[in-house]
N, C-alpha and C. Protein backbone atom coordinates (compact mmCIF):
# COMPACT_ATOMS: atom_id res chain seq x y z
N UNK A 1 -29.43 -67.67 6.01
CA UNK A 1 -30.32 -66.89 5.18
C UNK A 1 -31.02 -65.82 6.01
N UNK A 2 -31.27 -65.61 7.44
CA UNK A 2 -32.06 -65.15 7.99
C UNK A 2 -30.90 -63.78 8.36
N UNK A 3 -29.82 -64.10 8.41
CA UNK A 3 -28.78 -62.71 8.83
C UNK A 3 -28.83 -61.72 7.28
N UNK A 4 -29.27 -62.07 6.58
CA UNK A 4 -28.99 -61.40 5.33
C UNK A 4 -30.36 -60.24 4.96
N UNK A 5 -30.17 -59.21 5.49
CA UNK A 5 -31.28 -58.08 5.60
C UNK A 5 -32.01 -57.51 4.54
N UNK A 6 -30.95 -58.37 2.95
CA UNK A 6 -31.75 -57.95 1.70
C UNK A 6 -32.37 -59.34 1.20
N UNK A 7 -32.88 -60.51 2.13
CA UNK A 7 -33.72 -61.52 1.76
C UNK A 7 -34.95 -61.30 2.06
N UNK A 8 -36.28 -61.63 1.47
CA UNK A 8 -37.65 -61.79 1.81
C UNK A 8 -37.43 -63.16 1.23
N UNK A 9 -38.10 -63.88 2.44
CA UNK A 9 -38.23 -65.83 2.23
C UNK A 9 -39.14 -65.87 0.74
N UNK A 10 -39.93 -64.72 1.02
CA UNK A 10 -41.49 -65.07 -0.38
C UNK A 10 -41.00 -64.64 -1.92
N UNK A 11 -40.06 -63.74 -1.84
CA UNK A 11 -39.73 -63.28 -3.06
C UNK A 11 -38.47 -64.21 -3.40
N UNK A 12 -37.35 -64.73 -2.41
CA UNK A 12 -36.67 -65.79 -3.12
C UNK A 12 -37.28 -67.29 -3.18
N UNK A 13 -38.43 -67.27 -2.83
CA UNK A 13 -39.06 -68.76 -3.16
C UNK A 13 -39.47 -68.38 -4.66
N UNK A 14 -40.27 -67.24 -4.76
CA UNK A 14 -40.92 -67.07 -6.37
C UNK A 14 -39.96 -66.85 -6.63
N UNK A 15 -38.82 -66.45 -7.03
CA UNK A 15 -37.97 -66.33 -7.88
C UNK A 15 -37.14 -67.54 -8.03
N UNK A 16 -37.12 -68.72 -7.19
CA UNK A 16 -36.68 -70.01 -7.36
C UNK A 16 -37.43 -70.92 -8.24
N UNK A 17 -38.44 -70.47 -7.87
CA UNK A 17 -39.73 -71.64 -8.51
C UNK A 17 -40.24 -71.10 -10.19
N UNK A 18 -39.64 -70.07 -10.49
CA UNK A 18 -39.53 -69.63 -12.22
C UNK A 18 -37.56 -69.37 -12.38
N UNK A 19 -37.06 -70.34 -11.93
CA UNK A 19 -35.83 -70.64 -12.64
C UNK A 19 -35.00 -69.41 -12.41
N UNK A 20 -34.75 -68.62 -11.70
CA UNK A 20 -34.04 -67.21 -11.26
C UNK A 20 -33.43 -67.80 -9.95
N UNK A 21 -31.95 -67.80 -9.97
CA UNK A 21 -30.96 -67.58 -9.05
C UNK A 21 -31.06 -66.47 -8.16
N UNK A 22 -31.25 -67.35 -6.86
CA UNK A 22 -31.42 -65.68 -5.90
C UNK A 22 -30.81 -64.39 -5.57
N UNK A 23 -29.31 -65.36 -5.97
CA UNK A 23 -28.50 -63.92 -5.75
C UNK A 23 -28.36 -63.27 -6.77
N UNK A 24 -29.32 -63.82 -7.96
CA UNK A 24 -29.82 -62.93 -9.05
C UNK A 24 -30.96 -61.24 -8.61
N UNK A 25 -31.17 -61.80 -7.67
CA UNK A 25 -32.14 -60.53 -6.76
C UNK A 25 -31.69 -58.97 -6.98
N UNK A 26 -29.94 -58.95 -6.81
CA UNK A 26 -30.02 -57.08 -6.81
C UNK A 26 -30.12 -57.03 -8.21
N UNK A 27 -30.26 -57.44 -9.61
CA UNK A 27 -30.73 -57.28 -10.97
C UNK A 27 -32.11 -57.10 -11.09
N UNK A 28 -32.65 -58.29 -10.05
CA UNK A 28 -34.00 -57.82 -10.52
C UNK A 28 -34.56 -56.92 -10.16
N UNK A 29 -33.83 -56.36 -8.55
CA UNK A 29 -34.38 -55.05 -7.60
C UNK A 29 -34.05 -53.83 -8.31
N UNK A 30 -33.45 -54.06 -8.95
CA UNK A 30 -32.54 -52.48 -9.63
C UNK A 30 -33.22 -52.70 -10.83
N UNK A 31 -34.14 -53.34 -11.86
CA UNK A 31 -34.15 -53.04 -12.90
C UNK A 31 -36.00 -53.55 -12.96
N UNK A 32 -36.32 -54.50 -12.47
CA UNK A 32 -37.94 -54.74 -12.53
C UNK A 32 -38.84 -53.90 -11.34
N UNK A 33 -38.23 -54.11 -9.97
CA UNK A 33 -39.01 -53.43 -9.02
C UNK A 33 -38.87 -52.02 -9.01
N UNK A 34 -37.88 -51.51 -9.40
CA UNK A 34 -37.40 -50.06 -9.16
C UNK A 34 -38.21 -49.37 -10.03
N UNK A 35 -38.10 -50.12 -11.30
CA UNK A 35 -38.94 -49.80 -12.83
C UNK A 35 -40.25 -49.79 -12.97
N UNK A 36 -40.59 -51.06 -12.30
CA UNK A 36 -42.64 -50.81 -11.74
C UNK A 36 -43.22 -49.93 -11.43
N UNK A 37 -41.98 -49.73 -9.89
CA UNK A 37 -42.68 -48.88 -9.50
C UNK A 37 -42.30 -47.21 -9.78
N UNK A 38 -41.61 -46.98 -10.31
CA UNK A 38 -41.12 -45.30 -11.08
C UNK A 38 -42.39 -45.20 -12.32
N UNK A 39 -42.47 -45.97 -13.09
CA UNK A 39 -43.54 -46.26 -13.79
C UNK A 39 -45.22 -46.07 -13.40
N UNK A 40 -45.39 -47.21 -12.14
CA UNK A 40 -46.41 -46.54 -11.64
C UNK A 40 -46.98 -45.39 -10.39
N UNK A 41 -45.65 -44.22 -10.31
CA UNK A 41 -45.78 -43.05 -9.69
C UNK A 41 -45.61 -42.33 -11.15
N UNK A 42 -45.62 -42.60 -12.24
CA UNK A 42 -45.35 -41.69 -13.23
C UNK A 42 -46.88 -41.57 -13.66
N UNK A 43 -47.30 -43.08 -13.49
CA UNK A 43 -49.06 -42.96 -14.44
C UNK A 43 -49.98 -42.35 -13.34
N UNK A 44 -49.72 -42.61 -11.48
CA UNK A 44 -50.31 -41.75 -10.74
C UNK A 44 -50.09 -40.02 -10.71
N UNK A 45 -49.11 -39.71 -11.23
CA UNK A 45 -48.63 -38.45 -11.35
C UNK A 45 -49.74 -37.72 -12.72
N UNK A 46 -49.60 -38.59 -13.66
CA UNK A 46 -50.38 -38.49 -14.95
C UNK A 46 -51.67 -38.03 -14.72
N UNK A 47 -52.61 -39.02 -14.15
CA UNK A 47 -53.87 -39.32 -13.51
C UNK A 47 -54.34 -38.65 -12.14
N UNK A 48 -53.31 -37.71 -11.72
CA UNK A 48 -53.83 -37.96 -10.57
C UNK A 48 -54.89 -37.23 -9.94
N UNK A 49 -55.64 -36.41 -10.87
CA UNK A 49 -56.98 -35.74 -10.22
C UNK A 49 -58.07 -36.65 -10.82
N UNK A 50 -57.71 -37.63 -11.13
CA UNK A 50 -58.99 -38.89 -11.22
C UNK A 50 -59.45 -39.53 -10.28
N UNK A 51 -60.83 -39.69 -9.85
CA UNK A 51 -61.19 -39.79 -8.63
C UNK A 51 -61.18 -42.05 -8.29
N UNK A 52 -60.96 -42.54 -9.74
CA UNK A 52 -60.73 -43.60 -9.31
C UNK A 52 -59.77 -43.79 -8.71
N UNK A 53 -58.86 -43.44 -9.74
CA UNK A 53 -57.23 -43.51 -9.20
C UNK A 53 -57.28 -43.35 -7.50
N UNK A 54 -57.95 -41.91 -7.31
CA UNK A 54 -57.87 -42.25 -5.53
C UNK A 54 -58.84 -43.51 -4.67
N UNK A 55 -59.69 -43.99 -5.48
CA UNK A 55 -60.18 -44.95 -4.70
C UNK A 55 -59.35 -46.26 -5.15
N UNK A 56 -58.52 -46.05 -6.42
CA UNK A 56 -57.24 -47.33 -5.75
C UNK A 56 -56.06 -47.21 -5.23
N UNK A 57 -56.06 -45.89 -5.15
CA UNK A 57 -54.61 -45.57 -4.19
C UNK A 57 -55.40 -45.76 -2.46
N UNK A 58 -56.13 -45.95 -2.32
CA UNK A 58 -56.73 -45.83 -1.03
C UNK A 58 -56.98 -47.27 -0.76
N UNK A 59 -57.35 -48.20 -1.80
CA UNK A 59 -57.37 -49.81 -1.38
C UNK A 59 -56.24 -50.45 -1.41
N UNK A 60 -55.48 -50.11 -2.19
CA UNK A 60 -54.15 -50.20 -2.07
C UNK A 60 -52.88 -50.41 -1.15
N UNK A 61 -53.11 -49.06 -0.88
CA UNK A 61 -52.08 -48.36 0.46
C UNK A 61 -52.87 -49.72 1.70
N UNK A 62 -54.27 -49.45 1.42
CA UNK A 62 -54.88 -50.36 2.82
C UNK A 62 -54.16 -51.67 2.88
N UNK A 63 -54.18 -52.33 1.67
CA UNK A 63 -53.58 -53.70 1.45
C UNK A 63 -52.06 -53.82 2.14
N UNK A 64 -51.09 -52.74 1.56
CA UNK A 64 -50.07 -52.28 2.19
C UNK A 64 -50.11 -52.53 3.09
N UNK A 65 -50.82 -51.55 3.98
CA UNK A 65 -50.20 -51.39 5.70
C UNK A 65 -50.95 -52.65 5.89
N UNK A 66 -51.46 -53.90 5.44
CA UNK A 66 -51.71 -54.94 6.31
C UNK A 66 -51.08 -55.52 6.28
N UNK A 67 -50.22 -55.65 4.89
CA UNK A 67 -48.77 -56.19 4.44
C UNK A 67 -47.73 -55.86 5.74
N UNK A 68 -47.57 -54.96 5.64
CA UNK A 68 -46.07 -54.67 5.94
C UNK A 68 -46.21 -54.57 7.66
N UNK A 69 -47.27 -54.10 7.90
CA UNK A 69 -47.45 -53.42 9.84
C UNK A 69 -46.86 -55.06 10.69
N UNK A 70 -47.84 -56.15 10.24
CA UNK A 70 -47.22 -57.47 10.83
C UNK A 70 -45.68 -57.40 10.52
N UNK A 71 -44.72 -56.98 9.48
CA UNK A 71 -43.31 -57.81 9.70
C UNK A 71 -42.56 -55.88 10.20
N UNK A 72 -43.41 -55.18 10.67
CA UNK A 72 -42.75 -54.24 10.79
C UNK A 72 -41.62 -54.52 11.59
N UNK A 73 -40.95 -55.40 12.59
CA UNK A 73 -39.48 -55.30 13.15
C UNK A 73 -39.27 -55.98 12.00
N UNK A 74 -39.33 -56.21 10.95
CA UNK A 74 -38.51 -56.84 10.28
C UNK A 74 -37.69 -56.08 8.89
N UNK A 75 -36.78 -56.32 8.43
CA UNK A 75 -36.45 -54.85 7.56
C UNK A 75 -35.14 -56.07 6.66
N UNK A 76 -35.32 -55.17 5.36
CA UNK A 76 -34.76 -55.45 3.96
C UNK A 76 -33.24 -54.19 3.55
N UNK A 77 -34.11 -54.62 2.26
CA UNK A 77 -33.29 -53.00 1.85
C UNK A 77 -34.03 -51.94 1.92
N UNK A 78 -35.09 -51.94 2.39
CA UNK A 78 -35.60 -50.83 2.79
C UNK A 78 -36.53 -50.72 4.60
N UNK A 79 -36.55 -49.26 4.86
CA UNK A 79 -36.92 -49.39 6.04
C UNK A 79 -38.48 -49.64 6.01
N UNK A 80 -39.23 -50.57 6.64
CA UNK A 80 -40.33 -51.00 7.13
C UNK A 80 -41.40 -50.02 7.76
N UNK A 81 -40.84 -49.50 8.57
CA UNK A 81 -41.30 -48.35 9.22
C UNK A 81 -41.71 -46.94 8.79
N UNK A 82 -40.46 -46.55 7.34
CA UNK A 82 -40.48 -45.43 6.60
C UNK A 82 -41.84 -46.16 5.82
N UNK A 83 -41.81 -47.65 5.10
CA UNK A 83 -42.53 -47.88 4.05
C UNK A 83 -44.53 -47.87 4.64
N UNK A 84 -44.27 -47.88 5.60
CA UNK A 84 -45.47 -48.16 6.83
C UNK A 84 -45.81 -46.69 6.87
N UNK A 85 -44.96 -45.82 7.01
CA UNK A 85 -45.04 -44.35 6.90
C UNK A 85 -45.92 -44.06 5.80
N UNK A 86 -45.10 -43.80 4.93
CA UNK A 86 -45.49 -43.48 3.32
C UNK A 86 -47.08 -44.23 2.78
N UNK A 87 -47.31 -45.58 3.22
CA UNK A 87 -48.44 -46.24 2.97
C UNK A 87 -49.36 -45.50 3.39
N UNK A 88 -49.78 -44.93 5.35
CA UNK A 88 -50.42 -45.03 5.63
C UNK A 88 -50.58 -43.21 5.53
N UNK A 89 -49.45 -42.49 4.84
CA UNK A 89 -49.87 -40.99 4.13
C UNK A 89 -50.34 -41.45 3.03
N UNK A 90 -50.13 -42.09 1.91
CA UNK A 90 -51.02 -41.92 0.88
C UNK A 90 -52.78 -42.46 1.20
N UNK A 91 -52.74 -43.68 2.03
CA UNK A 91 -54.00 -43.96 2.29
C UNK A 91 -54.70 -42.21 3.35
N UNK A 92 -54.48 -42.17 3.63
CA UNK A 92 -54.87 -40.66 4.42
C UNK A 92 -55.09 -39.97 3.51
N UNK A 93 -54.21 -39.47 2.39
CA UNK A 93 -54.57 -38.09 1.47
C UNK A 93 -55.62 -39.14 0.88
N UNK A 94 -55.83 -40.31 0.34
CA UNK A 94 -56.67 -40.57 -0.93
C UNK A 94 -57.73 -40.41 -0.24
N UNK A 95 -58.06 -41.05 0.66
CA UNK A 95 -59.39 -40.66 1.57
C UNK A 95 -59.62 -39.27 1.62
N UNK A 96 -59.09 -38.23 2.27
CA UNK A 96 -59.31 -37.02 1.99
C UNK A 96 -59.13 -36.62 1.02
N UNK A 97 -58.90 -36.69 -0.30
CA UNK A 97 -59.12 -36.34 -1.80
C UNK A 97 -60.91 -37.23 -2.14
N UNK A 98 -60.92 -38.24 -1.67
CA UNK A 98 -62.16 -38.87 -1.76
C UNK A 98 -63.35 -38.18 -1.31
N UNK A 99 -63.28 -37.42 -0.06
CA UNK A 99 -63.88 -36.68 0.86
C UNK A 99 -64.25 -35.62 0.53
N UNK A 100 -64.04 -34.80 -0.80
CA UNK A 100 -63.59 -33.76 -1.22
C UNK A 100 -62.69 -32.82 -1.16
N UNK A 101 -61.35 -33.37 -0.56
CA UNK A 101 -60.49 -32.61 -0.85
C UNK A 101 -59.63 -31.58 -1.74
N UNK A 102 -59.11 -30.54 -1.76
CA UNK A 102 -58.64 -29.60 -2.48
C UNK A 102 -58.25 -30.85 -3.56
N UNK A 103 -58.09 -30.74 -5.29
CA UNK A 103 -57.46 -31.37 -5.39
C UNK A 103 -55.84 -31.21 -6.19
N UNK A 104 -55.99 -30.14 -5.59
CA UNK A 104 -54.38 -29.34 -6.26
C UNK A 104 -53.45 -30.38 -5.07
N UNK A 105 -54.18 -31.25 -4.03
CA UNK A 105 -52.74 -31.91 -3.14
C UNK A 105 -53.21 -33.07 -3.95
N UNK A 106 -53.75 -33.71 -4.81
CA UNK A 106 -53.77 -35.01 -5.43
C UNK A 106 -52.25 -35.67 -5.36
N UNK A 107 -51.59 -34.52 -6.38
CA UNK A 107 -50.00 -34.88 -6.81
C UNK A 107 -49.37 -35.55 -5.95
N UNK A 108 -49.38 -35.34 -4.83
CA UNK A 108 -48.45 -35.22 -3.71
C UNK A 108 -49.04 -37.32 -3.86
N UNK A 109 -49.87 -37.98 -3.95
CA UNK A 109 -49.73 -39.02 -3.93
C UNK A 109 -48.61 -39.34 -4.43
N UNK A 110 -48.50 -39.23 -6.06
CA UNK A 110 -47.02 -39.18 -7.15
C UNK A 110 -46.09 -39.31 -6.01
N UNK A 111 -45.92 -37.65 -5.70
CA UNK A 111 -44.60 -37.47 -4.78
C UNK A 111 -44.29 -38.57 -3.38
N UNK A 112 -45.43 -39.19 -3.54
CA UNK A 112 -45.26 -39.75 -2.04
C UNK A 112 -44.19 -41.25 -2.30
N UNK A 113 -45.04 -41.57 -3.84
CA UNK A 113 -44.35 -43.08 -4.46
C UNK A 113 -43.05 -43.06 -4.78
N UNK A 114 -42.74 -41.68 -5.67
CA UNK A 114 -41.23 -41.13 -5.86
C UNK A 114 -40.57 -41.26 -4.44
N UNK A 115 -40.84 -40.39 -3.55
CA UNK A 115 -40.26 -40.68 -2.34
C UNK A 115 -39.87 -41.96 -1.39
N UNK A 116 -40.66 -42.85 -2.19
CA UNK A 116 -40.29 -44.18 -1.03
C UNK A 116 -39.73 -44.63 -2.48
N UNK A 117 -39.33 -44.65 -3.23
CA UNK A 117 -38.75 -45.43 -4.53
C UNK A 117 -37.57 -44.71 -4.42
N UNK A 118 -36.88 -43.57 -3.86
CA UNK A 118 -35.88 -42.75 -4.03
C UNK A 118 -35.32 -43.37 -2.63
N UNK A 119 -36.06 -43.49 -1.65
CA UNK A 119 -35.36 -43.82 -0.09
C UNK A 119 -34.98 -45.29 -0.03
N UNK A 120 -35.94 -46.11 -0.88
CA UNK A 120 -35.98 -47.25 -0.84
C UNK A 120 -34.27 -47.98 -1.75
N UNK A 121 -34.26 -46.97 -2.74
CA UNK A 121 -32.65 -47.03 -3.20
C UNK A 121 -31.45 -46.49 -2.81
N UNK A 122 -31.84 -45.68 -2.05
CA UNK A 122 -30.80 -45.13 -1.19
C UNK A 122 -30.72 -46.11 -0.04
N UNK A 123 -31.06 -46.61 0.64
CA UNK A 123 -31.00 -47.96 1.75
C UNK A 123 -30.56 -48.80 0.94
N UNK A 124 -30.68 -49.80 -0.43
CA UNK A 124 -30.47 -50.43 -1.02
C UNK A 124 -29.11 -50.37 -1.14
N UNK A 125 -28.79 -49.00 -1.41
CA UNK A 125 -26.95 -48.72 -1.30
C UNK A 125 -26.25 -48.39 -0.22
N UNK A 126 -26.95 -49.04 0.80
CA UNK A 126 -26.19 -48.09 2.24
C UNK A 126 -25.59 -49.72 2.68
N UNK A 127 -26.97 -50.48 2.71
CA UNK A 127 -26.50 -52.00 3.00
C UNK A 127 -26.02 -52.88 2.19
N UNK A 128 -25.44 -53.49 2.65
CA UNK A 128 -24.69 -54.53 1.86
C UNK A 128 -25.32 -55.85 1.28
N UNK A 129 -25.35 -55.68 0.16
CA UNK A 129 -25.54 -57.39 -0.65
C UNK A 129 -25.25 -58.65 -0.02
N UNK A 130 -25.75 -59.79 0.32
CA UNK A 130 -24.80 -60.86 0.38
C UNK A 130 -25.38 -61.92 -0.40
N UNK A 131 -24.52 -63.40 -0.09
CA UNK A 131 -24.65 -64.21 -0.93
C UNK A 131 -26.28 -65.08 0.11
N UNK A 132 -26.68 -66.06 -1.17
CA UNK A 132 -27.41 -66.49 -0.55
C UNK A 132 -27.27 -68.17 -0.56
């Protein structure tokens, strides 16, 4: 299980423990996670000169990079490092949108989520599936 670069131990335990076959995983990656999150860069895109919205894109992203910085050598179907990237630009602009920033760069949060949801499927198709 540990050679297989599209496993996270935490997401095939929850998906064991509500009755989902793991190697049910690229269905759910391609159609629930992909979908969340296109969804919620569509309602940040919507929203995005709302000044809450940046104070939860900013607690957020924080949560993120505490997430991900610990398993950073570690990598999926997507790169760790890019996703560590992207986190710790949106936490940066929301703070400076918080700060009073211009807010004609709000958007660019949107663009930032599109962008790791677009890279994050493009890696998804570069590596290979396996069984679990």
């Amino acid at each position: 299980m540990t050679d297989c670069l599209k496993n996270d131990p935490v997401f095939t335990n929850m998906i064991k423990a509500i009755g989902i076959e793991p190697n049910d995983r690229k269905r759910i990656y391609y159609t629930i996670c992909i979908f969340t999150r296109l969804l919620l860069a569509g309602w940040v895109l919507q929203y995005h000169d709302k000044k809450i919205l940046h104070v939860l894109m900013l607690i957020f992203s924080a949560i993120g990079i505490g997430i991900i910085y610990p398993k950073l050598d570690g990598e999926q179907w997507w790169s760790r490092r890019f996703h560590l990237f992207i986190a710790i630009m949106i936490f940066l602009l929301a703070l400076y949108l918080l700060n009073g920033g211009e807010k004609q760069f709000s958007k660019y949060l949107a663009y930032l989520m599109y962008l790791d949801v677009g890279v994050g499927v493009a890696m998804s198709l570069m590596k290979p599936w396996c069984s679990l």
